[in-house]
Protein backbone atom coordinates (compact mmCIF):
# COMPACT_ATOMS: atom_id res chain seq x y z
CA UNK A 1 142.04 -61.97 71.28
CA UNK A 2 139.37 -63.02 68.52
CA UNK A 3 138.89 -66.25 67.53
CA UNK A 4 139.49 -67.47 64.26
CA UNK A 5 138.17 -70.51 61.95
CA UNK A 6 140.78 -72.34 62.56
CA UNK A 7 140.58 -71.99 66.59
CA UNK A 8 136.70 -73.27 65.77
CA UNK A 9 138.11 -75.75 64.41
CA UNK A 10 141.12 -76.73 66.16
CA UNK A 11 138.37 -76.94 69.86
CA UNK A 12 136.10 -79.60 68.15
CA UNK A 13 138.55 -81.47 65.97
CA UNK A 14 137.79 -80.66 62.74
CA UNK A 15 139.22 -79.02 59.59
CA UNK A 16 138.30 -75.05 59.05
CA UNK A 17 136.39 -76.37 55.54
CA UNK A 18 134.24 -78.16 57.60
CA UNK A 19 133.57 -75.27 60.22
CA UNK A 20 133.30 -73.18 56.96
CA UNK A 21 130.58 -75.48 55.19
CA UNK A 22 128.39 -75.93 58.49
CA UNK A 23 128.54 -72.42 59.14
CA UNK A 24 127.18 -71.60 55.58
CA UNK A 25 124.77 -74.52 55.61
CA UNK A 26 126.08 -76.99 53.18
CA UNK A 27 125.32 -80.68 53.38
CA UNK A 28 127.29 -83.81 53.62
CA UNK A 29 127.88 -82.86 57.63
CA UNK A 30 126.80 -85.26 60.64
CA UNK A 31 124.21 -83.97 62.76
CA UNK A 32 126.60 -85.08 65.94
CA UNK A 33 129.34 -82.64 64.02
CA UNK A 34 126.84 -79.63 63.57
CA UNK A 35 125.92 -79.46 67.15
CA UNK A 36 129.39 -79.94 68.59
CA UNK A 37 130.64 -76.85 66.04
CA UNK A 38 127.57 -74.59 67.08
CA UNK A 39 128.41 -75.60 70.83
CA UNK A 40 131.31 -74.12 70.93
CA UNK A 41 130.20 -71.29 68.71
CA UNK A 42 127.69 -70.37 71.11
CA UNK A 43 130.52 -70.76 74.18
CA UNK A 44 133.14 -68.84 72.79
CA UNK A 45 130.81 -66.08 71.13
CA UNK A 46 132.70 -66.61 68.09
CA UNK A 47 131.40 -63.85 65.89
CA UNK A 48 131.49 -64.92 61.86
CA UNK A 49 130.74 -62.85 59.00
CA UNK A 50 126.64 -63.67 59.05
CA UNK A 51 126.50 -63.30 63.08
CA UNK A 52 126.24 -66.06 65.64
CA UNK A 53 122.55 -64.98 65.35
CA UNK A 54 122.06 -66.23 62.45
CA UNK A 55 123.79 -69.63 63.16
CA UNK A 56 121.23 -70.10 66.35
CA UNK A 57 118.10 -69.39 64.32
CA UNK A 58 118.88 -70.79 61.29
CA UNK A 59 117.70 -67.46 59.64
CA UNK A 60 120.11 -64.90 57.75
CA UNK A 61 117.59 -62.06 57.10
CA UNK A 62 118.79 -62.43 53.83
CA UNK A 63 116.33 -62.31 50.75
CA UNK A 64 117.89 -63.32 47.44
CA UNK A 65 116.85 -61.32 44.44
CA UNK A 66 116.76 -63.25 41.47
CA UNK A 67 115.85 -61.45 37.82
CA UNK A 68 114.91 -64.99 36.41
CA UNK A 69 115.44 -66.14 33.06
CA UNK A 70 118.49 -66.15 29.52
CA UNK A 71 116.56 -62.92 28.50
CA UNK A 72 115.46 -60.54 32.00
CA UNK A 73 114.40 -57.19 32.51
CA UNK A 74 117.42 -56.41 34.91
CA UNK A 75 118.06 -53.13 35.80
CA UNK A 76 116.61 -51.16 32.72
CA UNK A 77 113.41 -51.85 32.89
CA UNK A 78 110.87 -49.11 34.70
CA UNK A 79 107.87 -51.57 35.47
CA UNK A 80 109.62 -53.91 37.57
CA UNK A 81 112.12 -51.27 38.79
CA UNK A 82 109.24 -49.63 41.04
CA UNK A 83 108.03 -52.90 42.05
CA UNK A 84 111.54 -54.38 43.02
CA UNK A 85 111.94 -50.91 44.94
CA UNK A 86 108.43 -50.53 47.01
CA UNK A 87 109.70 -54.35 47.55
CA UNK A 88 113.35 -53.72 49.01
CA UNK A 89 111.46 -50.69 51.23
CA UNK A 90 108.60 -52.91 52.27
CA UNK A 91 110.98 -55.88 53.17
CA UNK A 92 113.72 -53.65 55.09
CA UNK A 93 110.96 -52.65 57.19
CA UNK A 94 110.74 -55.87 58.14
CA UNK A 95 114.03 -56.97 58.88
CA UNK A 96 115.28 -58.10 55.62
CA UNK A 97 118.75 -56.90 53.67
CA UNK A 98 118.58 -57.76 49.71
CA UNK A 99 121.51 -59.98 48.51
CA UNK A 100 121.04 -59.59 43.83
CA UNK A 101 121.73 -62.46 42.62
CA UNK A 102 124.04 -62.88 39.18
CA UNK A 103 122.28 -65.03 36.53
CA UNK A 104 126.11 -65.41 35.01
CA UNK A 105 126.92 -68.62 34.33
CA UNK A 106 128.30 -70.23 37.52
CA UNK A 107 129.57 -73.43 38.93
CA UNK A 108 131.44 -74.36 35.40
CA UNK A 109 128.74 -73.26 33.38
CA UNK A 110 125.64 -73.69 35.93
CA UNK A 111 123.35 -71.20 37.86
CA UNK A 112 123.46 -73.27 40.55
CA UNK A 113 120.51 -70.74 42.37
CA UNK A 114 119.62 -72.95 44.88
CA UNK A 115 123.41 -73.79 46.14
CA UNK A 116 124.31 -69.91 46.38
CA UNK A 117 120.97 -69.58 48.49
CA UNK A 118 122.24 -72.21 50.99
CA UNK A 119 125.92 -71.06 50.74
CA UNK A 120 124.25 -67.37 52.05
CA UNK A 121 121.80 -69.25 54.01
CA UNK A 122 118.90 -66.74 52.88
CA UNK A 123 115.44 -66.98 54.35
CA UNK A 124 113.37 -66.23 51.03
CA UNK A 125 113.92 -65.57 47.49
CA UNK A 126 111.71 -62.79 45.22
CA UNK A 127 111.85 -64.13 41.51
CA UNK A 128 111.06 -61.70 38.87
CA UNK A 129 110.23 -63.32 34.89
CA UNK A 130 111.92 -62.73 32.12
CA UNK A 131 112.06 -65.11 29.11
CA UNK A 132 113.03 -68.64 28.46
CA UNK A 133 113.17 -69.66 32.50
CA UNK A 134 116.33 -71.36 33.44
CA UNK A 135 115.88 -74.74 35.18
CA UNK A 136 117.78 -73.41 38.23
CA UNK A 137 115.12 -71.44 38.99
CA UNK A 138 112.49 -74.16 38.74
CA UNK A 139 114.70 -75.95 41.13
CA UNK A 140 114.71 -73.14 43.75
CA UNK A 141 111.33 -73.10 43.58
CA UNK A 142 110.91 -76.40 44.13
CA UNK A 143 112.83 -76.43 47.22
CA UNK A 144 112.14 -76.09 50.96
CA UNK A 145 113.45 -72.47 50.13
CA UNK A 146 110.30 -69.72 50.35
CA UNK A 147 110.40 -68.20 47.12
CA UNK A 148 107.83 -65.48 45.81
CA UNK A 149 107.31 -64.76 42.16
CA UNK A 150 106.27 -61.98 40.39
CA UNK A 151 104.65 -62.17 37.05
CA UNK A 152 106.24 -66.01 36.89
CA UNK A 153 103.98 -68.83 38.41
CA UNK A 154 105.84 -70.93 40.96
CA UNK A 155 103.92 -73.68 42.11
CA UNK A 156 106.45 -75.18 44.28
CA UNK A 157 106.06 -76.50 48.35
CA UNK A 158 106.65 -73.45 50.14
CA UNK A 159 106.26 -70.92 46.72
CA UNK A 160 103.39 -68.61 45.93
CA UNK A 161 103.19 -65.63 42.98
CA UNK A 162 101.23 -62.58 42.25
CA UNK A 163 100.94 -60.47 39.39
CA UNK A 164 98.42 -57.84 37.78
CA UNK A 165 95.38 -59.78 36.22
CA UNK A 166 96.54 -59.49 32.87
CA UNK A 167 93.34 -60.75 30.95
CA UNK A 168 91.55 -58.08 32.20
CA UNK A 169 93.73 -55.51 30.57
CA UNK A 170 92.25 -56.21 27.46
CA UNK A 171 88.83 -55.96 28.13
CA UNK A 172 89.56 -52.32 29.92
CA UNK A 173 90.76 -50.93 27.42
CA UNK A 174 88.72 -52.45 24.33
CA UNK A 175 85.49 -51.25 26.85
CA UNK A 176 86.97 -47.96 26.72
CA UNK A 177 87.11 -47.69 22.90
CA UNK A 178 84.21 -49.16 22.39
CA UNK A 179 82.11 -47.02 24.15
CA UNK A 180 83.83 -44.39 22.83
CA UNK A 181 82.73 -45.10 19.69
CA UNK A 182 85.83 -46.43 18.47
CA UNK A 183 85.47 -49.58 16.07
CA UNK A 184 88.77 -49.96 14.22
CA UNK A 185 91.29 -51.25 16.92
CA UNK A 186 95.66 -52.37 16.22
CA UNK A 187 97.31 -54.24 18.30
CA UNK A 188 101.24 -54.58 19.25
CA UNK A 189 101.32 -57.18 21.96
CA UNK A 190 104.59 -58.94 23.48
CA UNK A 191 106.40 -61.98 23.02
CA UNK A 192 104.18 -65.07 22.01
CA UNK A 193 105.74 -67.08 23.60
CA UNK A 194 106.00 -65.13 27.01
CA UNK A 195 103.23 -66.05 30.08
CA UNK A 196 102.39 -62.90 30.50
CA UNK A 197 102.42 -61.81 27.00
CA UNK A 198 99.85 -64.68 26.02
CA UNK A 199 97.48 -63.90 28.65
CA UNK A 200 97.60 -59.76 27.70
CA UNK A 201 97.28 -60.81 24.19
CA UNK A 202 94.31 -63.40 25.03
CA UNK A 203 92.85 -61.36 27.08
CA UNK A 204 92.45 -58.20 23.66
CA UNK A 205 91.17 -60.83 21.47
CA UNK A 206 88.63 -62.05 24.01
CA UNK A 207 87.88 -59.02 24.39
CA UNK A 208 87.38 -58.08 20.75
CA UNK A 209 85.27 -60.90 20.16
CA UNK A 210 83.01 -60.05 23.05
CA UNK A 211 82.34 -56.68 21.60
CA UNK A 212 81.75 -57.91 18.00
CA UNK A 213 84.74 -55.83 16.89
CA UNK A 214 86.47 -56.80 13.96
CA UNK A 215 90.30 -58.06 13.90
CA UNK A 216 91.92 -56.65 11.37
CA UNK A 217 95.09 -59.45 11.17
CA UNK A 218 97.76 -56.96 9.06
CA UNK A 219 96.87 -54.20 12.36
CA UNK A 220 98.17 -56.97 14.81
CA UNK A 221 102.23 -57.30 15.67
CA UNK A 222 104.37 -58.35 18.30
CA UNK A 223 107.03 -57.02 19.63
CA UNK A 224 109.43 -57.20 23.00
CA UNK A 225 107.83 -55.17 25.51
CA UNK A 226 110.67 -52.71 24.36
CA UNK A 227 110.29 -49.40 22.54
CA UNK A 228 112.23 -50.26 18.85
CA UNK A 229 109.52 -53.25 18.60
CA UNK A 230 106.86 -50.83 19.22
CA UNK A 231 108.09 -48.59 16.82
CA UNK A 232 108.81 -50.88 14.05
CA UNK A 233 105.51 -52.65 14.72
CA UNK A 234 104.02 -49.15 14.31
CA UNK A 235 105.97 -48.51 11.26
CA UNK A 236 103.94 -51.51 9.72
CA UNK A 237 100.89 -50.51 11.00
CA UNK A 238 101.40 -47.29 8.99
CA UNK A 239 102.38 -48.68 5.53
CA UNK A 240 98.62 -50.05 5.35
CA UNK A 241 96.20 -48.30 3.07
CA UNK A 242 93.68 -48.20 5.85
CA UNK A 243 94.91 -47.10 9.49
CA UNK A 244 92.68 -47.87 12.81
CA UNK A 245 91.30 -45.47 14.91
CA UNK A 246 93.32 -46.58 17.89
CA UNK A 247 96.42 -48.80 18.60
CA UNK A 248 96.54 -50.44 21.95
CA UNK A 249 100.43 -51.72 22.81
CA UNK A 250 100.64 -54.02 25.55
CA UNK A 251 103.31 -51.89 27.33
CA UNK A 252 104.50 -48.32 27.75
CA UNK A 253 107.73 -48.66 26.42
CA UNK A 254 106.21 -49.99 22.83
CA UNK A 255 103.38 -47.36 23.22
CA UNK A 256 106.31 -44.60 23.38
CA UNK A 257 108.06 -46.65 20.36
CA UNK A 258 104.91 -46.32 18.06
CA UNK A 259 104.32 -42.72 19.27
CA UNK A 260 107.86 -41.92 17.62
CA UNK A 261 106.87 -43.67 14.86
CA UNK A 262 103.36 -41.98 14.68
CA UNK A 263 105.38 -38.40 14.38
CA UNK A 264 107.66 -39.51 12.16
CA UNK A 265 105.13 -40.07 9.92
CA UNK A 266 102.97 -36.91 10.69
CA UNK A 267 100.40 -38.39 12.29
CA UNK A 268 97.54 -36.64 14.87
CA UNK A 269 97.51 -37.81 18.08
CA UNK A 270 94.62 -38.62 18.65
CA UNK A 271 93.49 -36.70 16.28
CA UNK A 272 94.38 -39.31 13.53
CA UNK A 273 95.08 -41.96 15.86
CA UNK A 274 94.66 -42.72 19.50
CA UNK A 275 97.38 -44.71 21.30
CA UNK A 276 96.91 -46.31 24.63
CA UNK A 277 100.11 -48.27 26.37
CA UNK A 278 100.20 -50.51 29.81
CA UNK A 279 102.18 -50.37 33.40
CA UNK A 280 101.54 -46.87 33.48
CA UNK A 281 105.84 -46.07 34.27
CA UNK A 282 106.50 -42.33 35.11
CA UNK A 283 107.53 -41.54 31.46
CA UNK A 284 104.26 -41.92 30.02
CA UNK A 285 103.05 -38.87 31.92
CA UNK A 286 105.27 -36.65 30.08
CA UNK A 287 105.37 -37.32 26.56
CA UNK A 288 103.83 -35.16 24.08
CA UNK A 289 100.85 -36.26 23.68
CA UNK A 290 100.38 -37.59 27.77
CA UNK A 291 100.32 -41.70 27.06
CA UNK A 292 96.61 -43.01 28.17
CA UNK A 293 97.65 -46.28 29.94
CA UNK A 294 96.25 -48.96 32.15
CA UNK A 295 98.21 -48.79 35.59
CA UNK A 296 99.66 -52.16 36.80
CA UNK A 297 99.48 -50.88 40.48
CA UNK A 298 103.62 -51.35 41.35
CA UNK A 299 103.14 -50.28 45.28
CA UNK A 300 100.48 -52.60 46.13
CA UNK A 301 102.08 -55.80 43.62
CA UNK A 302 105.75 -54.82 45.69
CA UNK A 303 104.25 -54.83 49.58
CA UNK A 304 102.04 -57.94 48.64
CA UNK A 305 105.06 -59.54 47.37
CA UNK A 306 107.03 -58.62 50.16
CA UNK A 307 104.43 -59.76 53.26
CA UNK A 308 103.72 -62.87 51.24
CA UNK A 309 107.25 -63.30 51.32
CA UNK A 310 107.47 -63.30 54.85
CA UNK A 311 104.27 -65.36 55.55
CA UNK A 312 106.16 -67.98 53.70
CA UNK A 313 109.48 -67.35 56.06
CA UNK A 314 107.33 -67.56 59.30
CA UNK A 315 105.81 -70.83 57.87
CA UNK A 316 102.24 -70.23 56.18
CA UNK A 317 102.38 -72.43 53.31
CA UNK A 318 98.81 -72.48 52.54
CA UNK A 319 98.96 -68.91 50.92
CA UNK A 320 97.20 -68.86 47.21
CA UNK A 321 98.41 -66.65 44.39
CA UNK A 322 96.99 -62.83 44.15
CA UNK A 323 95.90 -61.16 40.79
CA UNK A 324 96.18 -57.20 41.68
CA UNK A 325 93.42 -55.08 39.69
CA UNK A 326 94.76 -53.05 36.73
CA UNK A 327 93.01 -49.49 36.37
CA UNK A 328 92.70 -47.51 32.69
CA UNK A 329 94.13 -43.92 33.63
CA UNK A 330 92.84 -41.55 30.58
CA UNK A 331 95.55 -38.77 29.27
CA UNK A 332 95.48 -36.93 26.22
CA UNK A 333 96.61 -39.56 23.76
CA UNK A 334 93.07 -40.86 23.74
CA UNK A 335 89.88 -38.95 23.26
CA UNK A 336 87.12 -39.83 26.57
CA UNK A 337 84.08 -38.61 24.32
């Protein structure tokens, strides 16, 4: 016959909440009351729903997924899609099941991250930015939890990051143009208020000013990382008595935007106007003109972030944060003279 909860409970004299919160690591418990519930765990082979494996170690193989902050990429965006997924293939090789975590409200009105970690008793968590950070997920990382971000600095005891080194997308592609012979550069970065967006958009001005290019300020907008900012910010761009030669957006998905806006308006391209983008997502390869982009390189940013991951599981704390090498990939929306 199996056991039950409340058999666990009934053999060492407790109630089946308190079997129930030391089996899904909650606190408030004596350590006398832990071991005698485990004991007889471990005697009767009681078999709950996360395996009396996973009560012995202390481990789950569980890694919590967390798409961080009030405004995320989620599902819908390609970038972190193929990062998340060369992630969930490297990490399954290793042992690990994915548990997505909800960013919902929860706990009357909370994201309580770090409680639903303990309450699954997962080994890791992989945190991927968005905007405007909610403190939860400060607090996770800030925990005794491993946690491994990507694009989102964690700086917390047992947390590490990595992301593509964003200041040197700038400089790749302003190189390009400028030794292309191309003078006249627009710019449609992200959100200023975003990490990543103010080290991209740092990173084109630096740039600019170490080529002794001028910045034209009415060619510069931001936009969302989305494609209807990319397009409006293009829109702009094009209401200006004087175009540039190129425009350089600081993702695909506003490069595509512009590019819509660029035909709407009967524009070359590159004939008139050469348009680069950034992540280098599968789309780019087949619009019409093929979208010259600097490649974030997804497989190698997912398996780094998934055996850093682990390191931190098995107990290296002393691992720094890695900057992955972005690479310009010419197509046809840019002229390579």
């Amino acid at each position: 016959m199996d056991l039950t909860i409340k058999d666990i409970a009934k053999m060492a004299g407790v109630s089946p909440a308190t079997v129930s919160k030391i089996m899904n690591n909650y606190g408030g418990i004596s350590e006398a009351t832990r071991e005698k519930v485990y004991k007889i765990i471990e005697d009767t082979k009681y078999q709950p729903k996360f395996s009396a494996k996973s009560l012995a170690t202390k481990k789950s193989n569980l890694i919590g997924l967390i798409y961080a902050g009030k405004i995320n990429v989620d599902f819908k965006h390609p970038f972190f899609n193929e990062v998340v997924n060369t992630f969930k293939k490297s990490v399954g090789a290793l042992g690990y099941d994915l548990l997505l975590f909800s960013n919902e409200k929860f706990y009357k009105g909370q994201s309580k991250y770090l409680e639903r970690c303990k309450h699954f008793n997962i080994d890791g968590c992989l945190i991927v930015a968005g905007d405007e950070i909610e403190e939860a997920v400060r607090e996770i990382a800030e925990s005794d939890i491993p946690c491994m971000g990507i694009d989102l600095k964690l700086d917390g005891p047992r947390s590490s990051f990595i992301m593509t080194d964003n200041e040197k997308i700038g400089l790749k592609v302003v190189e390009n143009l400028y030794l292309n012979k191309v003078r006249k550069v627009a710019y449609i970065g992200g959100k200023q208020n975003s990490l990543i967006s103010s080290i991209r958009n740092e990173g084109f001005l630096k740039a600019m000013e170490q080529f002794g290019l001028p910045l034209n300020e009415k060619w510069i907008h931001y936009g969302d990382f989305f494609e209807e900012s990319g397009y409006q910010a293009m829109k702009e761009i094009l209401k200006e008595k004087e175009w540039p030669e190129a425009v350089f957006a600081a993702s695909d998905m506003m490069a595509l935007g512009a590019m819509k806006a660029m035909k709407e308006e009967g524009v070359s391209i590159p004939g008139d106007i050469q348009l680069i983008g950034c992540d280098d997502i599968e789309s780019c390869r087949y619009s019409d003109p093929p979208l010259t982009t600097v490649k974030q390189d997804k497989q190698k940013l997912g398996k780094l972030a998934a055996y850093m991951l682990d390191d931190l599981i098995q107990g290296n704390d002393d691992l720094h944060p890695v900057k992955v090498d972005p690479e310009l990939v010419i197509r046809k929306s840019s002229i390579e003279k």
